[in-house]
Protein backbone atom coordinates (compact mmCIF):
# COMPACT_ATOMS: atom_id res chain seq x y z
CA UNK A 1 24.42 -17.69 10.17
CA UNK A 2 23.24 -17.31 6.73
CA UNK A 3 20.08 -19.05 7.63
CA UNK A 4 19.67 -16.02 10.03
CA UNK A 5 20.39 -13.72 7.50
CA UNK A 6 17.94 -15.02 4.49
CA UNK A 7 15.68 -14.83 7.64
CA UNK A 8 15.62 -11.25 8.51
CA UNK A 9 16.00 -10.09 4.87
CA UNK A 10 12.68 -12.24 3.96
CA UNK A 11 11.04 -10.63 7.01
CA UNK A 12 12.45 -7.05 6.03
CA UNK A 13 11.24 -7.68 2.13
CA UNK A 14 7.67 -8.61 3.83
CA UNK A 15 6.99 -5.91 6.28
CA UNK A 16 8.18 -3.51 3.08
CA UNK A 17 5.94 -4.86 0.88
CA UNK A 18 2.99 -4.87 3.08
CA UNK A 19 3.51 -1.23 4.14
CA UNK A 20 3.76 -0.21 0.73
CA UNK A 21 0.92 -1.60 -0.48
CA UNK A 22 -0.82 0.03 2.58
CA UNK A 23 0.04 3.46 1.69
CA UNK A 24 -0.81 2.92 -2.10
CA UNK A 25 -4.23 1.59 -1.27
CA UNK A 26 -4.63 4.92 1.48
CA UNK A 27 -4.22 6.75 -1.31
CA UNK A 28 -6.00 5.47 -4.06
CA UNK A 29 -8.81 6.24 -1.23
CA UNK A 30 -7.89 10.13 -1.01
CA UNK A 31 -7.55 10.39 -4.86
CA UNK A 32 -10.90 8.52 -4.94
CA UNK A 33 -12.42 10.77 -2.39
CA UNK A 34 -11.02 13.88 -4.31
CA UNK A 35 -12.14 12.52 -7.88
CA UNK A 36 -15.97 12.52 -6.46
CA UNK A 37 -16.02 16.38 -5.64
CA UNK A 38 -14.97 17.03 -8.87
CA UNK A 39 -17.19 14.99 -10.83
CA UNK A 40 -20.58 15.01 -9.02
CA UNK A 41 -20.69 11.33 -9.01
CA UNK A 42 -18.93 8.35 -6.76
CA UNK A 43 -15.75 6.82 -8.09
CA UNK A 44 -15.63 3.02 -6.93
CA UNK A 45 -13.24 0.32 -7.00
């Protein structure tokens, strides 16, 4: 039972953290993107 539990919370934690990062690095590609039509000039990583 609390085997089970560590389980799903790991799994939960996981999934969370991957998503997260996902949507931070989507939009440090928009902000990116934006940052070039003001400056002229290609913002890279």
């Amino acid at each position: 039972m609390k085997n089970d539990l560590f389980a799903v919370i790991l799994m939960f934690l996981t999934i969370f953290g991957y998503s997260g990062w996902y949507l931070a690095e989507n939009d440090n590609e928009i902000l990116r993107k934006e940052l070039s039509t003001y400056t002229g000039k290609e913002v890279r990583k």
